[in-house]
N, C-alpha and C. Protein backbone atom coordinates (compact mmCIF):
# COMPACT_ATOMS: atom_id res chain seq x y z
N UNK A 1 0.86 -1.18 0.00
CA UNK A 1 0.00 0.00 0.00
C UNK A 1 0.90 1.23 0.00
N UNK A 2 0.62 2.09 -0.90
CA UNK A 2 1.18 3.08 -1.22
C UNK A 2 0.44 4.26 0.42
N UNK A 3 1.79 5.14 0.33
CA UNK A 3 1.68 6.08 1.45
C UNK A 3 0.21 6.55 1.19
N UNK A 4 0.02 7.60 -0.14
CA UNK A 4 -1.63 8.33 -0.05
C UNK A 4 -2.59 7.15 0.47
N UNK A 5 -2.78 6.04 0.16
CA UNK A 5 -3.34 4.99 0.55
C UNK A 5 -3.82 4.91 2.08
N UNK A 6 -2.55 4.55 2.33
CA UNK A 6 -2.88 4.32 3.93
C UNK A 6 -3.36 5.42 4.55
N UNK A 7 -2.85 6.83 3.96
CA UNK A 7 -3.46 8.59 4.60
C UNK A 7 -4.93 8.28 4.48
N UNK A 8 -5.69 7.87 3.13
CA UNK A 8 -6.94 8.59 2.89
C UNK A 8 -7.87 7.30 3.20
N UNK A 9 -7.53 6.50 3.94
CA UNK A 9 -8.51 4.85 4.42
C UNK A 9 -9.05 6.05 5.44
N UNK A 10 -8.52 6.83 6.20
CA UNK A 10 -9.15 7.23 7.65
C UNK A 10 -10.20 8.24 6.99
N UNK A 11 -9.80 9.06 5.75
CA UNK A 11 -10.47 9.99 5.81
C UNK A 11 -11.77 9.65 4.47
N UNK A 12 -11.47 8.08 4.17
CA UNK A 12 -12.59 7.77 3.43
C UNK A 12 -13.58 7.17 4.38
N UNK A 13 -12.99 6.28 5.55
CA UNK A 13 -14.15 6.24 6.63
C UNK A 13 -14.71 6.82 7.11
N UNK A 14 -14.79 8.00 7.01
CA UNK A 14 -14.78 9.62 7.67
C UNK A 14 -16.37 9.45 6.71
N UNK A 15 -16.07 9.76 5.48
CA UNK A 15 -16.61 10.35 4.45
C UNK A 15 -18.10 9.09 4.32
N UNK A 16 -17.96 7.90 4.21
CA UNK A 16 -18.33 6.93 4.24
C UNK A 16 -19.61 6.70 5.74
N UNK A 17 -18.91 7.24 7.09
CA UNK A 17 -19.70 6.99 7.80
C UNK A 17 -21.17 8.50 6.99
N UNK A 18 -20.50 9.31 6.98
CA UNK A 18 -21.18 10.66 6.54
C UNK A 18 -22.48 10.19 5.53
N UNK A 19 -21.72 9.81 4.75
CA UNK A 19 -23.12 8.68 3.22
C UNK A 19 -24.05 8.18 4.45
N UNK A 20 -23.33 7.52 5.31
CA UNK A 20 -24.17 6.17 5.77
C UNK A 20 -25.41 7.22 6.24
N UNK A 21 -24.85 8.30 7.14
CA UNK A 21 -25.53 8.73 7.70
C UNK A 21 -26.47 9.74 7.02
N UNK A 22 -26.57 10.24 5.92
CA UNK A 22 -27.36 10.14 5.02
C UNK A 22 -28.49 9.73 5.15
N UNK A 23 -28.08 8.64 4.17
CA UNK A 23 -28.78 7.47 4.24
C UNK A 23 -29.77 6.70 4.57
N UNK A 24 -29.30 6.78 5.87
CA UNK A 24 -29.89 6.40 7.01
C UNK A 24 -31.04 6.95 7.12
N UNK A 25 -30.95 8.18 7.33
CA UNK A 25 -31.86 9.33 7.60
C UNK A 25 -33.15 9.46 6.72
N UNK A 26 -32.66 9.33 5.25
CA UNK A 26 -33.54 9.12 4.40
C UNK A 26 -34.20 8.06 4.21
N UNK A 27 -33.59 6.76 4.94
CA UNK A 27 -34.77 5.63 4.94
C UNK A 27 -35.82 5.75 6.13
N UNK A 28 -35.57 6.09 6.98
CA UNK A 28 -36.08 6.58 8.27
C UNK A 28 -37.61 7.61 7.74
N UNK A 29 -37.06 8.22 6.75
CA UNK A 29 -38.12 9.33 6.42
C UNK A 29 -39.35 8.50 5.60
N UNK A 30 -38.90 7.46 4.91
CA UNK A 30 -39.54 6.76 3.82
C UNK A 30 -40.15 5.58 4.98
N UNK A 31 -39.26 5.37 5.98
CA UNK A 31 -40.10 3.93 6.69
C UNK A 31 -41.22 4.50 7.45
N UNK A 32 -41.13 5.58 8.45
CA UNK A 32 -42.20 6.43 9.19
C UNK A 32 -43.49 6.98 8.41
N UNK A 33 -44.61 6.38 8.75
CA UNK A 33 -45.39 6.66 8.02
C UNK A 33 -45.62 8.30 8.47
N UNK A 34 -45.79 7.88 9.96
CA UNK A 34 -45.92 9.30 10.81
C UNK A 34 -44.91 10.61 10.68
N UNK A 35 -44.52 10.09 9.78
CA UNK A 35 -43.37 11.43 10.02
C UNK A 35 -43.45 13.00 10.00
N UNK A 36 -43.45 13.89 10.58
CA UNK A 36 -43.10 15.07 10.68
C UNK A 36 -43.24 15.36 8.99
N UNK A 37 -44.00 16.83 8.82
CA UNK A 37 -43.77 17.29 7.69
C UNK A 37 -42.54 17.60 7.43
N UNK A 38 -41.73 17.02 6.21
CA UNK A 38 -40.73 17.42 5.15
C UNK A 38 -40.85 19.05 4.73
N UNK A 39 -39.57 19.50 4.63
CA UNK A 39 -39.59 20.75 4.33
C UNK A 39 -38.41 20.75 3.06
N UNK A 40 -38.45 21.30 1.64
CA UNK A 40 -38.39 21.01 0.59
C UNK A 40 -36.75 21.55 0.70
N UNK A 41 -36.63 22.65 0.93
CA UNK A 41 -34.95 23.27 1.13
C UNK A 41 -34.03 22.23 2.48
N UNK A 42 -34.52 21.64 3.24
CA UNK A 42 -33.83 20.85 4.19
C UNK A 42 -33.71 19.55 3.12
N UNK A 43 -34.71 18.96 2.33
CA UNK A 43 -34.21 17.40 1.83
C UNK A 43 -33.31 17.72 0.52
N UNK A 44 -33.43 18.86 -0.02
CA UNK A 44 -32.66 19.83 -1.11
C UNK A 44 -31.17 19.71 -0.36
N UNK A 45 -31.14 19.98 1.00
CA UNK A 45 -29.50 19.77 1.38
C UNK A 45 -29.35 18.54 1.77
N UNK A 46 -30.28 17.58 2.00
CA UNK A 46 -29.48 15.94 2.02
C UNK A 46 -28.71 15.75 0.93
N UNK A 47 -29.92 15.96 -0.25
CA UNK A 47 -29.27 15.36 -1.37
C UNK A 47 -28.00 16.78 -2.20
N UNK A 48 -27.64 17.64 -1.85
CA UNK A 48 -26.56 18.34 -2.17
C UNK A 48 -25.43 18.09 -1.34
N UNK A 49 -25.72 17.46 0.03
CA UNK A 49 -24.70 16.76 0.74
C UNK A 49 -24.14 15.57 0.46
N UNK A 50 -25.28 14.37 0.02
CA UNK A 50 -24.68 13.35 -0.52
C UNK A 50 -24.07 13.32 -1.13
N UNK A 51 -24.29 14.53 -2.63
CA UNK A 51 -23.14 14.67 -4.08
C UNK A 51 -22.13 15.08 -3.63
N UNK A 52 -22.10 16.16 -2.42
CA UNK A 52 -20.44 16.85 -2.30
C UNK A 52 -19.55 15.97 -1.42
N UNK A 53 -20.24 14.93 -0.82
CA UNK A 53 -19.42 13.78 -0.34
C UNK A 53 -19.00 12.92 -1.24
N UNK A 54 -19.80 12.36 -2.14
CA UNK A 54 -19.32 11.77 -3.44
C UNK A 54 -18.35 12.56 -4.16
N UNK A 55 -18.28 13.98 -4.87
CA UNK A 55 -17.36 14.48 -4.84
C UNK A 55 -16.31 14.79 -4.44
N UNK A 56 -16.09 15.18 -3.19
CA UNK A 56 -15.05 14.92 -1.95
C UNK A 56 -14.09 13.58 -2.38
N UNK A 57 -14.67 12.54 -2.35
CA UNK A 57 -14.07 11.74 -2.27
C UNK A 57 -13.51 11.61 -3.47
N UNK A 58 -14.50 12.16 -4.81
CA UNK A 58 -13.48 11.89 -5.97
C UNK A 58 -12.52 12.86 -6.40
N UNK A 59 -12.61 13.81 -5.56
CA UNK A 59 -11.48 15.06 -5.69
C UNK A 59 -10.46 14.89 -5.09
N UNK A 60 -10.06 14.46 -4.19
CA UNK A 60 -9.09 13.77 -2.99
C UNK A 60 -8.12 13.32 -3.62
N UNK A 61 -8.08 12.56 -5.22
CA UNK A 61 -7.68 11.39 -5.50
C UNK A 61 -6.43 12.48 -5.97
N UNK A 62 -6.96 13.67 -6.49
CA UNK A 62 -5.63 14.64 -6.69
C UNK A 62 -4.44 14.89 -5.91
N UNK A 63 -4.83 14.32 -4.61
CA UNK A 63 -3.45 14.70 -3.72
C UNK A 63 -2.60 13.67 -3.41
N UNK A 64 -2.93 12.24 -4.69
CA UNK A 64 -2.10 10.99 -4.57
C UNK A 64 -1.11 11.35 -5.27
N UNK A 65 -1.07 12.52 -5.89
CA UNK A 65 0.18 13.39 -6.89
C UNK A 65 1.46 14.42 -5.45
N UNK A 66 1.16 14.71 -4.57
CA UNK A 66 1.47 15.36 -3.81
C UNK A 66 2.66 14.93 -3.17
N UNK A 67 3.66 15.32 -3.57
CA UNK A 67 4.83 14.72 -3.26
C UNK A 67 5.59 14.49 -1.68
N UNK A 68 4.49 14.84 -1.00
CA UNK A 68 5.65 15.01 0.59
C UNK A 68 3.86 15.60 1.53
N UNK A 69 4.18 14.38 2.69
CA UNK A 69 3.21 14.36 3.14
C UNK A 69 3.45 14.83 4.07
N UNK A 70 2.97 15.87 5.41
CA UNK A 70 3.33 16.20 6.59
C UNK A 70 2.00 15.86 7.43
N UNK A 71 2.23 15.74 8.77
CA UNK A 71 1.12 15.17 9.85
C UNK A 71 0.29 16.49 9.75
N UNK A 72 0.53 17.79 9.67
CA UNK A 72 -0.55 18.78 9.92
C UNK A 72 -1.35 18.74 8.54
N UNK A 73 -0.41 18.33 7.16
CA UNK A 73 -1.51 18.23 6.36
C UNK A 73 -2.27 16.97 6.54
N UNK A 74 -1.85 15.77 6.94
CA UNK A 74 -2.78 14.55 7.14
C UNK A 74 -4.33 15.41 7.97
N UNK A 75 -3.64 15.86 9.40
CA UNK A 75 -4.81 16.43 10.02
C UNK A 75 -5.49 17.73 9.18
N UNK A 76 -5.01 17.84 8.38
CA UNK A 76 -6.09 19.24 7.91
C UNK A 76 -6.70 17.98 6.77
N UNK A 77 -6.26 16.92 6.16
CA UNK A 77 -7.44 16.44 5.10
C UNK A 77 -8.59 15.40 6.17
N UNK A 78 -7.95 14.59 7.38
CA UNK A 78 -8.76 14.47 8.13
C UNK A 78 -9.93 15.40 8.71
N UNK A 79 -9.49 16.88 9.40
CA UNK A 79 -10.45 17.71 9.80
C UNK A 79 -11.48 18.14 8.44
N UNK A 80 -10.79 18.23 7.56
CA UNK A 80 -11.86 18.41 5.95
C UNK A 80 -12.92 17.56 6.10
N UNK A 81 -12.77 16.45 6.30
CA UNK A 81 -13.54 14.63 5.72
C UNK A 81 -14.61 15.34 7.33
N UNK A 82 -13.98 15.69 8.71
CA UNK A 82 -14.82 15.33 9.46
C UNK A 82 -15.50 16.57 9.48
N UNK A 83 -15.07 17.61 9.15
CA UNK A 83 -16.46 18.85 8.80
C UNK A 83 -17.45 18.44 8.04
N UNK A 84 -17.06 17.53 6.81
CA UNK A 84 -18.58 16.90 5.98
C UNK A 84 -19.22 15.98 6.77
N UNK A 85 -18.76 15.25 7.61
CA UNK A 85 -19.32 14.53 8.38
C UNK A 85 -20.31 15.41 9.40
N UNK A 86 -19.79 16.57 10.15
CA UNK A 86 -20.53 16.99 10.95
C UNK A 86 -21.87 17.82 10.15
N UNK A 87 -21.44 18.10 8.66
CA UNK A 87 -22.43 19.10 7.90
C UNK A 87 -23.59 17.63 7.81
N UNK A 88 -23.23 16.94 7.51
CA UNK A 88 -24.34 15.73 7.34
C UNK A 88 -25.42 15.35 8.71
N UNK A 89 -24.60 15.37 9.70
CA UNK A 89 -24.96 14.85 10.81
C UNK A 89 -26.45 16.05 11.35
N UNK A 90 -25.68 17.53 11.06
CA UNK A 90 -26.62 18.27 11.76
C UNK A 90 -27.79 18.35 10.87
N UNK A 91 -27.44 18.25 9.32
CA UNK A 91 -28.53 18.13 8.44
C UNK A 91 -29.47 17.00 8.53
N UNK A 92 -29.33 15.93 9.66
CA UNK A 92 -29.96 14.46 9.69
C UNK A 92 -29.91 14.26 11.10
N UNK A 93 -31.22 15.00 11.50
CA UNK A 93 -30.91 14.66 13.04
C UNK A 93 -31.40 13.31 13.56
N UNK A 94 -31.03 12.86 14.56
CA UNK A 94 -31.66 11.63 15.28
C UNK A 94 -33.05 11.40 15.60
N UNK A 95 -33.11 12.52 16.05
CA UNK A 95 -34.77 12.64 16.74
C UNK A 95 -35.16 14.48 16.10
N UNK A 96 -36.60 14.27 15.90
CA UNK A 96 -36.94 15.94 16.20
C UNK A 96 -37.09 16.56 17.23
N UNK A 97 -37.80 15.49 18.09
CA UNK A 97 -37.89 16.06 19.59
C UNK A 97 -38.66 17.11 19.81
N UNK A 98 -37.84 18.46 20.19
CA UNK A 98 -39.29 19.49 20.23
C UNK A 98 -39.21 20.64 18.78
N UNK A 99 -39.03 19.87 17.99
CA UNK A 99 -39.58 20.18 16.89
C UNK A 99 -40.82 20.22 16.06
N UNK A 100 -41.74 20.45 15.42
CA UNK A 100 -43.26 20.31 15.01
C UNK A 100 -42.63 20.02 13.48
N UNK A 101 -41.90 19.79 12.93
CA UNK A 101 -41.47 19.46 11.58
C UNK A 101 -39.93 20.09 11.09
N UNK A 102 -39.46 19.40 9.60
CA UNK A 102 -38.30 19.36 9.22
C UNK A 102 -37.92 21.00 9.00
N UNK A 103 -38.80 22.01 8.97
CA UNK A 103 -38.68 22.99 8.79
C UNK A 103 -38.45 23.94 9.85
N UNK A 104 -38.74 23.51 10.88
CA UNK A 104 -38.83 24.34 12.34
C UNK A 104 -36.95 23.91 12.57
N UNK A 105 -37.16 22.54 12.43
CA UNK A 105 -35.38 21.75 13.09
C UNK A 105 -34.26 22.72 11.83
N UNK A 106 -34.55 22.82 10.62
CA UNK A 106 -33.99 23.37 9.92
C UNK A 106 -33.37 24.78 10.14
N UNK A 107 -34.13 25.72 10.53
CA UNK A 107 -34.43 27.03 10.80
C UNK A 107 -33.71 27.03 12.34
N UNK A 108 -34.03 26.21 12.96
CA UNK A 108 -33.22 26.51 14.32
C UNK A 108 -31.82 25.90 14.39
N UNK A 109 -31.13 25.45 13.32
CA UNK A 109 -29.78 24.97 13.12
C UNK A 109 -29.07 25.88 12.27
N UNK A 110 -29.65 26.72 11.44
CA UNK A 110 -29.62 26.99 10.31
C UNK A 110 -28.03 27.79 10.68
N UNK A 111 -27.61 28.36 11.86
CA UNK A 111 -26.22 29.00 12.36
C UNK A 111 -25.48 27.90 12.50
N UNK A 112 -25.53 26.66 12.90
CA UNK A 112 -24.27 25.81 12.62
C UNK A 112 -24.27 24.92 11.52
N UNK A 113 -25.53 24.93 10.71
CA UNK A 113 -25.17 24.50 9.02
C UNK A 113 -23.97 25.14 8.26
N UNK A 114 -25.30 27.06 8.08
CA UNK A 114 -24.06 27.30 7.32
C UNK A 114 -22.72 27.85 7.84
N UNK A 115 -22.66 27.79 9.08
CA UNK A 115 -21.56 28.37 10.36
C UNK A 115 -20.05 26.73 9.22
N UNK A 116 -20.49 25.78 9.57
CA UNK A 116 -19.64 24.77 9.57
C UNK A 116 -19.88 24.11 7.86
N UNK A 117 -20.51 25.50 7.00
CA UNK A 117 -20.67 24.96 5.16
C UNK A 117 -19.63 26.29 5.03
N UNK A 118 -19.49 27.18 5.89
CA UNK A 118 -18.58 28.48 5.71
C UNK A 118 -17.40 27.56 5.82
N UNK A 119 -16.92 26.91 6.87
CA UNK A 119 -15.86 26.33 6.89
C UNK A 119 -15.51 25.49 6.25
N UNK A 120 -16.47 24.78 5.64
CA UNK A 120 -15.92 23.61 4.42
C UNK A 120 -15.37 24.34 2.83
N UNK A 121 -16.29 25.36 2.83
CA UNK A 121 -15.85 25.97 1.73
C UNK A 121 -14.11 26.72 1.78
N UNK A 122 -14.09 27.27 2.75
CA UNK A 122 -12.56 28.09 2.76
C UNK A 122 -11.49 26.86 3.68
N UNK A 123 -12.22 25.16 3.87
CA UNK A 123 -11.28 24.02 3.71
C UNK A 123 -11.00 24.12 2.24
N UNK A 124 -11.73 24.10 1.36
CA UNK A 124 -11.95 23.87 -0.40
C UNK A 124 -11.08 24.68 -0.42
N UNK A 125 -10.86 25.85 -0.60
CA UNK A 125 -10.42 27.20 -0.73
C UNK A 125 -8.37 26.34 -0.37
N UNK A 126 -8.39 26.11 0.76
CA UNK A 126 -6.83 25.62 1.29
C UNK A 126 -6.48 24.33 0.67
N UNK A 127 -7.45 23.50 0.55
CA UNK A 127 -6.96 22.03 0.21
C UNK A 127 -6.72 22.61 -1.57
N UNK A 128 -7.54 23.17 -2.06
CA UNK A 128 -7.25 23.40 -3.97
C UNK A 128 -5.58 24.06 -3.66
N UNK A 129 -5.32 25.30 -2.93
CA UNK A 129 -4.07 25.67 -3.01
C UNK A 129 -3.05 25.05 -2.68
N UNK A 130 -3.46 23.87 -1.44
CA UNK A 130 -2.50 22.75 -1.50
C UNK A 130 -1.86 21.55 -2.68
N UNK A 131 -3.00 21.60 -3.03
CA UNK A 131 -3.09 20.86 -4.74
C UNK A 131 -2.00 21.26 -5.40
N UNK A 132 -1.21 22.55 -5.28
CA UNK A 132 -0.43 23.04 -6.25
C UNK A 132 -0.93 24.56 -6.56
N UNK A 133 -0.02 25.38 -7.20
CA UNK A 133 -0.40 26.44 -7.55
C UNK A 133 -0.97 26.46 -9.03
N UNK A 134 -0.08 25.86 -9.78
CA UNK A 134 -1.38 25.31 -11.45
C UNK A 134 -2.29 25.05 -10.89
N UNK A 135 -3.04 24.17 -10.11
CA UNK A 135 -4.03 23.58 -9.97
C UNK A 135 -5.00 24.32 -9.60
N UNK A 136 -4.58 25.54 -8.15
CA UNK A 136 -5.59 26.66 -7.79
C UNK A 136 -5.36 27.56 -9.20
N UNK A 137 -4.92 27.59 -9.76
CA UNK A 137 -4.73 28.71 -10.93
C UNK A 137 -5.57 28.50 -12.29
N UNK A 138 -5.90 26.96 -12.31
CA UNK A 138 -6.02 26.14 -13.45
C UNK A 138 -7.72 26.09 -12.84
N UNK A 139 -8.33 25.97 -11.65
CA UNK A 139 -9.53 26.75 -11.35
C UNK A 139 -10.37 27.15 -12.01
N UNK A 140 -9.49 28.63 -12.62
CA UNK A 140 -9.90 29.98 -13.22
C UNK A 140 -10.99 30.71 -12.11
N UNK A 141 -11.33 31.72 -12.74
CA UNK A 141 -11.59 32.71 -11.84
C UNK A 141 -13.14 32.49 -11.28
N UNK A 142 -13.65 31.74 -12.26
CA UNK A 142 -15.28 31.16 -11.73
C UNK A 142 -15.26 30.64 -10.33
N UNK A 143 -14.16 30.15 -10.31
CA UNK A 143 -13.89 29.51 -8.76
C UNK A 143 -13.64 30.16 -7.71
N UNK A 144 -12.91 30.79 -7.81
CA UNK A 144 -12.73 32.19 -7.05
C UNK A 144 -13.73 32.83 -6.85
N UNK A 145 -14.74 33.42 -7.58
CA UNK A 145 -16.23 33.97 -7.86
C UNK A 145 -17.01 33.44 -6.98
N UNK A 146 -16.92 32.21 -7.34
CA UNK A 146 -17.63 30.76 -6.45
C UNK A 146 -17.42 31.17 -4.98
N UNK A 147 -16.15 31.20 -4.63
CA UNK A 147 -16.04 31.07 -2.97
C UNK A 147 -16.35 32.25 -2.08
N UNK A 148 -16.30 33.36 -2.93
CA UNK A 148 -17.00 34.19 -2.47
C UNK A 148 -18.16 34.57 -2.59
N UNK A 149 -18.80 34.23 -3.28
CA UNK A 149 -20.55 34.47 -3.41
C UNK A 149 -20.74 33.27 -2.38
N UNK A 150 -20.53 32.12 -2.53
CA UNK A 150 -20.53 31.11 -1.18
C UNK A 150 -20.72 31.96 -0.04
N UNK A 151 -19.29 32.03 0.39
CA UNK A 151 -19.15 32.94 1.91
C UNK A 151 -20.57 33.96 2.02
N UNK A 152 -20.46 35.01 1.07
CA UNK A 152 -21.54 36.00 1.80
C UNK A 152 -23.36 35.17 1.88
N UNK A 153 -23.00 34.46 0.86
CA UNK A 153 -24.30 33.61 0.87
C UNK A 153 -24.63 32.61 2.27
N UNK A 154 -23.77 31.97 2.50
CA UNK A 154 -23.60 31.44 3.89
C UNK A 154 -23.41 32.46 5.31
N UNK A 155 -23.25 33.51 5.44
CA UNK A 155 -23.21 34.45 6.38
C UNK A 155 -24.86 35.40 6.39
N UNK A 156 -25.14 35.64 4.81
CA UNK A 156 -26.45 36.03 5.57
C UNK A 156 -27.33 35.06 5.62
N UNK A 157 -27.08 34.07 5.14
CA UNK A 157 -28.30 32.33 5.75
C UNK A 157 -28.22 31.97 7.18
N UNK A 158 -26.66 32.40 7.78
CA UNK A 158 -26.96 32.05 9.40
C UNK A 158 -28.02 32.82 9.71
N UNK A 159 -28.44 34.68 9.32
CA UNK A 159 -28.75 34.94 10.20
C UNK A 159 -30.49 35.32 9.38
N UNK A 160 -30.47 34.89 8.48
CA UNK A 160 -31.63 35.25 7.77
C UNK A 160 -32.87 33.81 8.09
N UNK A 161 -33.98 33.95 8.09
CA UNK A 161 -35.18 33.37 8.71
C UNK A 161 -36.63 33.17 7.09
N UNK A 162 -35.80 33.79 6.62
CA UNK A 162 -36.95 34.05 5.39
C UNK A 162 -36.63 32.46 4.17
N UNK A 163 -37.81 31.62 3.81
CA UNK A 163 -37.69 30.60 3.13
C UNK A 163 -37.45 31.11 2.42
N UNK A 164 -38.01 32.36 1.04
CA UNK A 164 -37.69 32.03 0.10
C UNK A 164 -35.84 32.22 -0.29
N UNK A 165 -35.44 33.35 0.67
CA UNK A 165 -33.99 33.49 0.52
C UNK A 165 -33.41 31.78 0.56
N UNK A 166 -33.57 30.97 1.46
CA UNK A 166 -33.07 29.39 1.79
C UNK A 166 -33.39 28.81 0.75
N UNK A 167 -34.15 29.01 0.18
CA UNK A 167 -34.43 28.25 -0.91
C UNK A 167 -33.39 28.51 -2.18
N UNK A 168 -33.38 29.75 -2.69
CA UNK A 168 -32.30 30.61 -3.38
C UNK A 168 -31.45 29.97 -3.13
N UNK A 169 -30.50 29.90 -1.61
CA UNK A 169 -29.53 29.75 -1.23
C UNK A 169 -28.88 27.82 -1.90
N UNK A 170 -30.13 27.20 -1.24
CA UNK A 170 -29.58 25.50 -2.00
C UNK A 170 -29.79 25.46 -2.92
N UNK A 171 -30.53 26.22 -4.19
CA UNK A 171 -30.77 25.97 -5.55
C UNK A 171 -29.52 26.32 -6.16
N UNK A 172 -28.94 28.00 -5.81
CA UNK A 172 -27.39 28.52 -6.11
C UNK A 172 -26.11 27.27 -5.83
N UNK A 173 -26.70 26.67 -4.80
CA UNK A 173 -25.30 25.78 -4.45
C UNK A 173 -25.27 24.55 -5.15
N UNK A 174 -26.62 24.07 -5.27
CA UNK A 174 -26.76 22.89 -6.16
C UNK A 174 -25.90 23.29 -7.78
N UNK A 175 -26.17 24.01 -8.68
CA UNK A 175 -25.73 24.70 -9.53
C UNK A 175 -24.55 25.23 -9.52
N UNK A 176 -24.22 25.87 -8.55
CA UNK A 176 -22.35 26.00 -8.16
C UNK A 176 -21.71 24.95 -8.41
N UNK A 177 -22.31 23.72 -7.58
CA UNK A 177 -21.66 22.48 -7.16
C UNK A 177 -21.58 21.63 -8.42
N UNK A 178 -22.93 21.55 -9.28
CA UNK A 178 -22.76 21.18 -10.32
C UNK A 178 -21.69 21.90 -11.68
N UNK A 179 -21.76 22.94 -11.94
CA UNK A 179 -21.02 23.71 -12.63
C UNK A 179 -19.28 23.54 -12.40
N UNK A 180 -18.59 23.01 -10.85
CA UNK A 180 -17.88 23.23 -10.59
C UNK A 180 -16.81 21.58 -10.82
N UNK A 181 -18.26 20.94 -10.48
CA UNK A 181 -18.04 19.34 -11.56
C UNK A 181 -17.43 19.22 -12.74
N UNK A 182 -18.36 19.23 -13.38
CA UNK A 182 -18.62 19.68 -15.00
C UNK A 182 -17.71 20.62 -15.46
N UNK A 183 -16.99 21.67 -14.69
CA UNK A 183 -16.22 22.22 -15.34
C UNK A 183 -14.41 21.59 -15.00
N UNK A 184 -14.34 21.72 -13.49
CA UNK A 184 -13.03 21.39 -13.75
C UNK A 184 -12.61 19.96 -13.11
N UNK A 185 -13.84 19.07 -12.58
CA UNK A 185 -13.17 17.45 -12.10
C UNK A 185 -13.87 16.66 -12.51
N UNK A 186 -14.31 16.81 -14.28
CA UNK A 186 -15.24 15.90 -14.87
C UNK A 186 -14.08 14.33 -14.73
N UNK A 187 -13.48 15.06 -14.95
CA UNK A 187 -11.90 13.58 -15.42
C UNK A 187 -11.27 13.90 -14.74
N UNK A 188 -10.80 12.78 -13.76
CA UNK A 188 -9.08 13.08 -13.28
C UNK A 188 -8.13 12.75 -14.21
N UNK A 189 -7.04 13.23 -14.60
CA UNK A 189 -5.93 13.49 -14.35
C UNK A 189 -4.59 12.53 -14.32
């Protein structure tokens, strides 16, 4: 087993429990007959979470090029893998509890969603410049564009309460996320 190998087993279990937990969540929704009303922008971020974990993992594969591995970068691609994990987790809660539906639990998290989707993005932002400087360069500037319409988009969603803005907000990211596919990690490399 090659060195990247043995690095990215921890941080594909990482990523992997994250799916599960998904997953999970969404069979839960389909087995309960009783369930709590669904709210259309909360199951909009399951499934934009599932793809950027699937992505995640197929973007990763770029840093099997990376010539010299150090323990703080191991722990910064570990802490990466476990911020998607925690973005999944709070998006899929266990219980609602004193919640009246997916929309109330949504709205009252909504500061450590996008509190800890702020931080995954400016992880993105460090792990691409780790990649190499072609590589953040090779980007282009859409990407750049990207991380900042992100950021302010995620800063006024912590503190904003209004659906239709939330709604805006996962339709833009779905479309970011896709665009950002499609443009520069259709193929590795």
């Amino acid at each position: 087993m090659d060195f990247f190998n043995y690095v990215m087993v921890l941080a594909s279990v990482i990523i992997g429990l994250a799916v599960t937990h998904l997953l999970q969540g969404v069979a839960k929704l389909i087995q309960d007959p009783d369930r709590p009303r669904l709210y259309w922008v909360h199951c909009t971020w399951i499934g934009l979470m599932f793809l950027n974990a699937l992505f995640w993992w197929w973007w990763q594969f770029s840093l099997s090029r990376r010539p010299g591995w150090t323990f703080e970068f191991y722990l910064f691609v570990i802490s990466f893998a476990v911020l998607l994990y925690l973005i999944c987790a709070v998006l899929v809660p266990s219980t609602l509890r004193n919640y009246a539906d997916y929309r109330a639990y949504y709205f009252s998290r909504r500061r450590w969603l996008f509190g800890l989707l702020l931080a995954f993005s400016l992880f993105d932002l460090l792990d691409s410049a780790f990649k190499g400087w072609s590589h953040l360069v090779g980007l282009g500037w859409l990407y750049f564009v990207s991380v900042l319409v992100r950021s302010v988009l995620m800063i006024v969603a912590m503190q904003s309460r209004s659906a239709r803005f939330h709604g805006f907000v996962v339709l833009a990211f779905l479309a970011d996320l896709g665009i950002l596919i499609f443009r520069n990690f259709h193929m590795l490399h």
